[in-house]
C-alpha atoms as a PDB file:
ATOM      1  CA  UNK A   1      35.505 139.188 105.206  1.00  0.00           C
ATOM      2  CA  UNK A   2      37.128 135.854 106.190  1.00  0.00           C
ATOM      3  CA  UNK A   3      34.699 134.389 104.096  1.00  0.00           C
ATOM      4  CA  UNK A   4      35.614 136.492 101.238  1.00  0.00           C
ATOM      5  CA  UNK A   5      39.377 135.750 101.209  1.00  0.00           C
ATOM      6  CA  UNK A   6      38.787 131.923 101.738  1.00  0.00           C
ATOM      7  CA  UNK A   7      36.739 131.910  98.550  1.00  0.00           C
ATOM      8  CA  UNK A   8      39.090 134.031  96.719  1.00  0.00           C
ATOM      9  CA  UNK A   9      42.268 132.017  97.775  1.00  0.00           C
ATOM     10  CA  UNK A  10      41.314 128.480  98.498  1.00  0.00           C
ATOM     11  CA  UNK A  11      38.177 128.334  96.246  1.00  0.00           C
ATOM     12  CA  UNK A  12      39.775 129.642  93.246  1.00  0.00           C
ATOM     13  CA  UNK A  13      42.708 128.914  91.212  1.00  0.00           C
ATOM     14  CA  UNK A  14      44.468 131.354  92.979  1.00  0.00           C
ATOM     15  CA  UNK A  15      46.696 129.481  95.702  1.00  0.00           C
ATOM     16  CA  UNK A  16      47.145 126.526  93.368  1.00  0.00           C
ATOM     17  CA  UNK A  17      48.380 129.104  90.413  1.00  0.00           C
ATOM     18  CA  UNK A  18      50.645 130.676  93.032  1.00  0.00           C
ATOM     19  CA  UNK A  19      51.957 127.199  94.441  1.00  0.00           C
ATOM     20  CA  UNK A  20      52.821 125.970  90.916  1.00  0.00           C
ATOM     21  CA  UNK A  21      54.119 129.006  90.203  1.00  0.00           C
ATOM     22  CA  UNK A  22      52.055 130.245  87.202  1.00  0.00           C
ATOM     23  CA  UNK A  23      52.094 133.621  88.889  1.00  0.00           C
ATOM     24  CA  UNK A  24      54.541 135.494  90.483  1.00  0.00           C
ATOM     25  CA  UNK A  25      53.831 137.013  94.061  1.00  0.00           C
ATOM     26  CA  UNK A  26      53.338 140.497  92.614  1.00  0.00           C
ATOM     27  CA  UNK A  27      50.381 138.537  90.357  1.00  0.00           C
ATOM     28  CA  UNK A  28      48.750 137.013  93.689  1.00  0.00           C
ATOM     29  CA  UNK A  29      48.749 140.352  95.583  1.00  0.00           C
ATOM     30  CA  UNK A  30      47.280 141.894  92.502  1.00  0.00           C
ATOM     31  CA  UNK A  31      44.524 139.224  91.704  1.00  0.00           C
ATOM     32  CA  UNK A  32      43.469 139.058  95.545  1.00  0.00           C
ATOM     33  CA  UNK A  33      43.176 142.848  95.522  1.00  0.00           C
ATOM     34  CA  UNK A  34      41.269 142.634  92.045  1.00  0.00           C
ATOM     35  CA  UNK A  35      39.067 140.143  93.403  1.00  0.00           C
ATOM     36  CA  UNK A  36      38.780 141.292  96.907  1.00  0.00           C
ATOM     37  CA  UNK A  37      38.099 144.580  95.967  1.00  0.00           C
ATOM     38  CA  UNK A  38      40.769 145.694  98.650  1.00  0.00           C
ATOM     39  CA  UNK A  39      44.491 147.315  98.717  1.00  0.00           C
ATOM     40  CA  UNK A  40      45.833 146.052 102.249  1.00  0.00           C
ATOM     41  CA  UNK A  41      49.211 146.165 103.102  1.00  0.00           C
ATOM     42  CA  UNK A  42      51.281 143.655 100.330  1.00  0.00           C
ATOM     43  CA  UNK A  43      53.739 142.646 102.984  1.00  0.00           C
ATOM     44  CA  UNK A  44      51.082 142.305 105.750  1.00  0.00           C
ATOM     45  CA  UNK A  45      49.104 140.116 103.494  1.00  0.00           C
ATOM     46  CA  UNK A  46      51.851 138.023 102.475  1.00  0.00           C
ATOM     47  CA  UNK A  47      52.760 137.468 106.355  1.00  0.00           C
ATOM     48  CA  UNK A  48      49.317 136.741 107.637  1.00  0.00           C
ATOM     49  CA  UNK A  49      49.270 133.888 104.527  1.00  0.00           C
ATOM     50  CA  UNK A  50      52.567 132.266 105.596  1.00  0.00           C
ATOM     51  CA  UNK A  51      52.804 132.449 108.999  1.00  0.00           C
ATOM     52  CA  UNK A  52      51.090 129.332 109.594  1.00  0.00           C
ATOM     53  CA  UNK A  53      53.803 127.208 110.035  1.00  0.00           C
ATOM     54  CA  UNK A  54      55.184 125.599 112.898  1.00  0.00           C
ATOM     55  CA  UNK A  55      58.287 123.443 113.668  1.00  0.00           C
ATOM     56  CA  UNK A  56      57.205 119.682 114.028  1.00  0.00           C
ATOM     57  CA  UNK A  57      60.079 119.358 116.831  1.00  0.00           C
ATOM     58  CA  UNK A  58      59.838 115.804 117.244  1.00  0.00           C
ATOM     59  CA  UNK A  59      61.370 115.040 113.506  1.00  0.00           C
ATOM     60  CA  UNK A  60      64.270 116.883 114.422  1.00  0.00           C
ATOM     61  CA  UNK A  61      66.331 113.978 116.076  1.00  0.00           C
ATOM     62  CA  UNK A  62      65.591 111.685 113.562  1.00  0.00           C
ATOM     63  CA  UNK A  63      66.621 114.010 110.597  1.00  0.00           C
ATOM     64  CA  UNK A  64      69.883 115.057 112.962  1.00  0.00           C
ATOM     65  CA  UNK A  65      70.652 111.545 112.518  1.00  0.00           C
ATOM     66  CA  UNK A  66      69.978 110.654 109.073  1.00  0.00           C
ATOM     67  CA  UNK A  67      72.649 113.554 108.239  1.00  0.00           C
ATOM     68  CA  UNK A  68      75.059 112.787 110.468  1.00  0.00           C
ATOM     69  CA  UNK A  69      75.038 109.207 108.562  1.00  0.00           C
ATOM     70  CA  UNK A  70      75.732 110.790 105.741  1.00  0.00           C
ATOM     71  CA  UNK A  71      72.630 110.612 104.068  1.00  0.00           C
ATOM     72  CA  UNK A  72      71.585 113.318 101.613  1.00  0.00           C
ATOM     73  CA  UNK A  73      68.083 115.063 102.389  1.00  0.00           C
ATOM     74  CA  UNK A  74      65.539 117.034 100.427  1.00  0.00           C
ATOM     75  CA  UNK A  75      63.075 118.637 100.815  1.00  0.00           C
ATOM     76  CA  UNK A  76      60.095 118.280  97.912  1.00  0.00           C
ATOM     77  CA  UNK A  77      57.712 120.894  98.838  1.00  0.00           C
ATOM     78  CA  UNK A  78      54.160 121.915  97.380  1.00  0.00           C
ATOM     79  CA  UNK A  79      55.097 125.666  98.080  1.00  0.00           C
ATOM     80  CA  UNK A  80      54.554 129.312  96.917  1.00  0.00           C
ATOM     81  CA  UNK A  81      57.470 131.938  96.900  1.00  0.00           C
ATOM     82  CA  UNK A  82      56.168 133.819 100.124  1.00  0.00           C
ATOM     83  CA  UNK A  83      55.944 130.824 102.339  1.00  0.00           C
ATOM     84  CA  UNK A  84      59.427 129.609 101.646  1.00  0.00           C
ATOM     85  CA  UNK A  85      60.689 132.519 102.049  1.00  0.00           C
ATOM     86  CA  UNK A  86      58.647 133.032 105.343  1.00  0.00           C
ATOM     87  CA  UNK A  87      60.132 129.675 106.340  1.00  0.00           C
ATOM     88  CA  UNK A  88      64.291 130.083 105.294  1.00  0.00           C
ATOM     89  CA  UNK A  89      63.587 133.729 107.363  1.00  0.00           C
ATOM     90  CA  UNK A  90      61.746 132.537 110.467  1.00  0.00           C
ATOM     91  CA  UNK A  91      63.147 130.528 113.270  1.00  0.00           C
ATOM     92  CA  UNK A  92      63.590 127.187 111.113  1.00  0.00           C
ATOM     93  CA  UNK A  93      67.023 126.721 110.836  1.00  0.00           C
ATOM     94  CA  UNK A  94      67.190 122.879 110.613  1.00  0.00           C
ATOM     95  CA  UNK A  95      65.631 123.787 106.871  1.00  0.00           C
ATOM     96  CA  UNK A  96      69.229 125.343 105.889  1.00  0.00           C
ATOM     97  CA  UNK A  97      71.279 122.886 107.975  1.00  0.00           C
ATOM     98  CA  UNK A  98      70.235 119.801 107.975  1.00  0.00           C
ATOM     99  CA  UNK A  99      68.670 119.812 103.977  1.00  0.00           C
ATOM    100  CA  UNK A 100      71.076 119.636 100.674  1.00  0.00           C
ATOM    101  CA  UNK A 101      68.255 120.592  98.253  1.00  0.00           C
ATOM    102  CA  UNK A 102      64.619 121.552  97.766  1.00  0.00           C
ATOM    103  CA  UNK A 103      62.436 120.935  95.115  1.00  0.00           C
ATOM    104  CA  UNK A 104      59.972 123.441  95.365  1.00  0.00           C
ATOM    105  CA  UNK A 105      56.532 123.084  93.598  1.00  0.00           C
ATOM    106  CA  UNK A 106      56.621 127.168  92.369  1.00  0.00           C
ATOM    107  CA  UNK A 107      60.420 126.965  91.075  1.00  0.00           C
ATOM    108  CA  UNK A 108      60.095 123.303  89.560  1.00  0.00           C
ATOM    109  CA  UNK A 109      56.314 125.107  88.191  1.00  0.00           C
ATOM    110  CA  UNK A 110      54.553 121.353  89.212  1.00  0.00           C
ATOM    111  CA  UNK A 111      52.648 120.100  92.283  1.00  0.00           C
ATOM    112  CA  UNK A 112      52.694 117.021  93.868  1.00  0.00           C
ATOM    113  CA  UNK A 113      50.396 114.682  93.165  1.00  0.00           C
ATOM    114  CA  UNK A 114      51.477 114.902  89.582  1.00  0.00           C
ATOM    115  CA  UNK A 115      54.066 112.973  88.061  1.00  0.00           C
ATOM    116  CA  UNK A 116      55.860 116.211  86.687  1.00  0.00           C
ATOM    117  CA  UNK A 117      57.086 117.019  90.396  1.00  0.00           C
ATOM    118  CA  UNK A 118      58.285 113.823  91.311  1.00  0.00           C
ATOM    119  CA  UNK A 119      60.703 114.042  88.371  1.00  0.00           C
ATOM    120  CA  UNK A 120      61.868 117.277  88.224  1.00  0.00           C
ATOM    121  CA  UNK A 121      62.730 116.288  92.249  1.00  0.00           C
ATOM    122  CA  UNK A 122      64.593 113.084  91.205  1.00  0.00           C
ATOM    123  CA  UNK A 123      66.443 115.085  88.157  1.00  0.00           C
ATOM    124  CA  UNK A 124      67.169 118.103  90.753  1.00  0.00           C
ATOM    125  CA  UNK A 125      68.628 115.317  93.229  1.00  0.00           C
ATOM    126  CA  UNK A 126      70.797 113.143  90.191  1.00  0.00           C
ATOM    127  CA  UNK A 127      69.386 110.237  91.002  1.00  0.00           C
ATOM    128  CA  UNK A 128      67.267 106.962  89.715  1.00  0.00           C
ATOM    129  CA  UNK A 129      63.799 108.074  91.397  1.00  0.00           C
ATOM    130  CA  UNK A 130      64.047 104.209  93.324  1.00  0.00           C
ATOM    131  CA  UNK A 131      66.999 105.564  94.998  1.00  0.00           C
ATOM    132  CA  UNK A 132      64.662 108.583  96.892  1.00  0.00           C
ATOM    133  CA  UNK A 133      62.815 108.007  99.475  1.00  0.00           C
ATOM    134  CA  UNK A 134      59.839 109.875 100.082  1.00  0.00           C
ATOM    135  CA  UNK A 135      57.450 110.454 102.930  1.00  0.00           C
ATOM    136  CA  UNK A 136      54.442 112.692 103.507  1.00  0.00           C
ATOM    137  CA  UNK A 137      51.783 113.191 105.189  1.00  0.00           C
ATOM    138  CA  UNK A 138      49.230 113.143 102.298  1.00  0.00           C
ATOM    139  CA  UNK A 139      48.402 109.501 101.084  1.00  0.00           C
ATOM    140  CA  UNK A 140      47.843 111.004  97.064  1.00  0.00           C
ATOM    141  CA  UNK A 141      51.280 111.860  97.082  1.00  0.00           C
ATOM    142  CA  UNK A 142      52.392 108.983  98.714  1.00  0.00           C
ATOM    143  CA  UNK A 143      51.020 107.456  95.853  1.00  0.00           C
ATOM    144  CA  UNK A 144      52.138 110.011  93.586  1.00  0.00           C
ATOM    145  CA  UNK A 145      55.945 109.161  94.695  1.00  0.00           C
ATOM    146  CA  UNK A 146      55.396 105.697  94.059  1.00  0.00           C
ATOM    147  CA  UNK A 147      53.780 106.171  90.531  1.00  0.00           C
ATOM    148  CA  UNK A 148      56.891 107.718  89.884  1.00  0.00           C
ATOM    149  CA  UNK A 149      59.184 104.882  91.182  1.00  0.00           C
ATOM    150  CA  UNK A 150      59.805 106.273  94.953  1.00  0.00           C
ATOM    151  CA  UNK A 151      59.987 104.273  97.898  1.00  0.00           C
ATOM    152  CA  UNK A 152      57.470 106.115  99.326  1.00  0.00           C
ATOM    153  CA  UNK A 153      55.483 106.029 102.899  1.00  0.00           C
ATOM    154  CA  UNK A 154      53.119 107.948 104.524  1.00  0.00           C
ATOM    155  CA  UNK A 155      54.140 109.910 107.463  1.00  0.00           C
ATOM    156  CA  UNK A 156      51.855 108.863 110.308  1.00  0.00           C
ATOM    157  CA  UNK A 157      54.302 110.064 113.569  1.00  0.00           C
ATOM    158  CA  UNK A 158      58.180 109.769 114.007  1.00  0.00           C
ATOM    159  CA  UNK A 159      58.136 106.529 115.298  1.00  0.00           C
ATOM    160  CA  UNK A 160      56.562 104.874 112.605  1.00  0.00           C
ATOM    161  CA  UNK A 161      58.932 106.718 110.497  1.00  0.00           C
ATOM    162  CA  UNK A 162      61.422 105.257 112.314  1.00  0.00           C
ATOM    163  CA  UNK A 163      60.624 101.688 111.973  1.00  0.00           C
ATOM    164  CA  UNK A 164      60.153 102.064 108.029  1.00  0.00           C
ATOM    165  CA  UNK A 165      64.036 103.280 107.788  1.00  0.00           C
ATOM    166  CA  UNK A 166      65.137 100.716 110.355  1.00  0.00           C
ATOM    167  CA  UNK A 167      63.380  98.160 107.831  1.00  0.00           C
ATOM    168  CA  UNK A 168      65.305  99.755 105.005  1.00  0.00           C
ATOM    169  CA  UNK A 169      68.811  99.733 107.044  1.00  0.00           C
ATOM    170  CA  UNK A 170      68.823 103.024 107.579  1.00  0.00           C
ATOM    171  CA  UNK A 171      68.686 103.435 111.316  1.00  0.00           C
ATOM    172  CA  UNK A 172      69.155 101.375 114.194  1.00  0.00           C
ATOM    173  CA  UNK A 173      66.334 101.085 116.779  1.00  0.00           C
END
């Protein structure tokens, strides 16, 4: 039942094992069977739990621009294996052209809030973590990036996104 699968996943440690990648997708198919008492279809399960995402279209001018000044971009991503997969496969190809790295929360094996991730993103990119910065949606890791020395805002719509990097010198108007 829907029910079922939303206590398994989301009210477990199931999708936050997976997503900091203290199992492997082969050990989330296997514990949602165990616990589900089911055997569906591993690659049909695995689709219907990534293909959730869609393109946030308006962003893509402004990060268009910010690489064509040069600047690098990242991508620091509370993730599991199947959804970044579903998302470098599916029709999201701004992720491969416009982004020079990706910290991903199951490769780096922490999660944002946590201090760990921040880090690991900062020693992935070479840099001083106060030369990053960091937006997302979420205001705890907002807060996260800035515990761990990010200039970091929260991502409230493109424009205001806009104004925070033309405060910084980083875009014109």
């Amino acid at each position: 039942s829907e029910r079922l699968v939303w206590e398994v996943v989301f009210e477990s440690d199931l999708e936050m094992e997976y997503e900091r990648g203290a199992i492997t997708t082969q050990e989330f198919y296997d514990a949602f069977c165990a616990r589900t008492k089911t055997r569906p279809d591993r690659e049909a399960l695995l689709l219907a739990a990534s293909d959730i995402f869609e393109l946030n279209e308006s962003i893509v001018p402004l990060v268009a621009e910010l690489r064509d000044r040069g600047h690098r971009l990242g991508v620091l991503s509370n993730t599991n294996e199947s959804h970044w997969n579903f998302i470098l496969e599916r029709p999201f190809p701004m992720v491969h052209d416009m982004f020079e790295l990706y910290a991903l929360s199951h490769e780096m094996r922490a999660t944002k809030p946590d201090l760990a991730a921040y880090k690991a993103a900062a020693e992935l990119a070479n840099v001083a973590p106060k030369q990053i910065f960091f937006t997302d949606d979420r205001f705890d890791n907002v807060e996260g990036g800035r515990e761990a020395g990010f200039d970091a805002v929260q991502f409230v719509g493109v424009a205001a996104l806009r104004d925070q990097l033309v405060a910084r010198g980083v875009c014109d108007n």
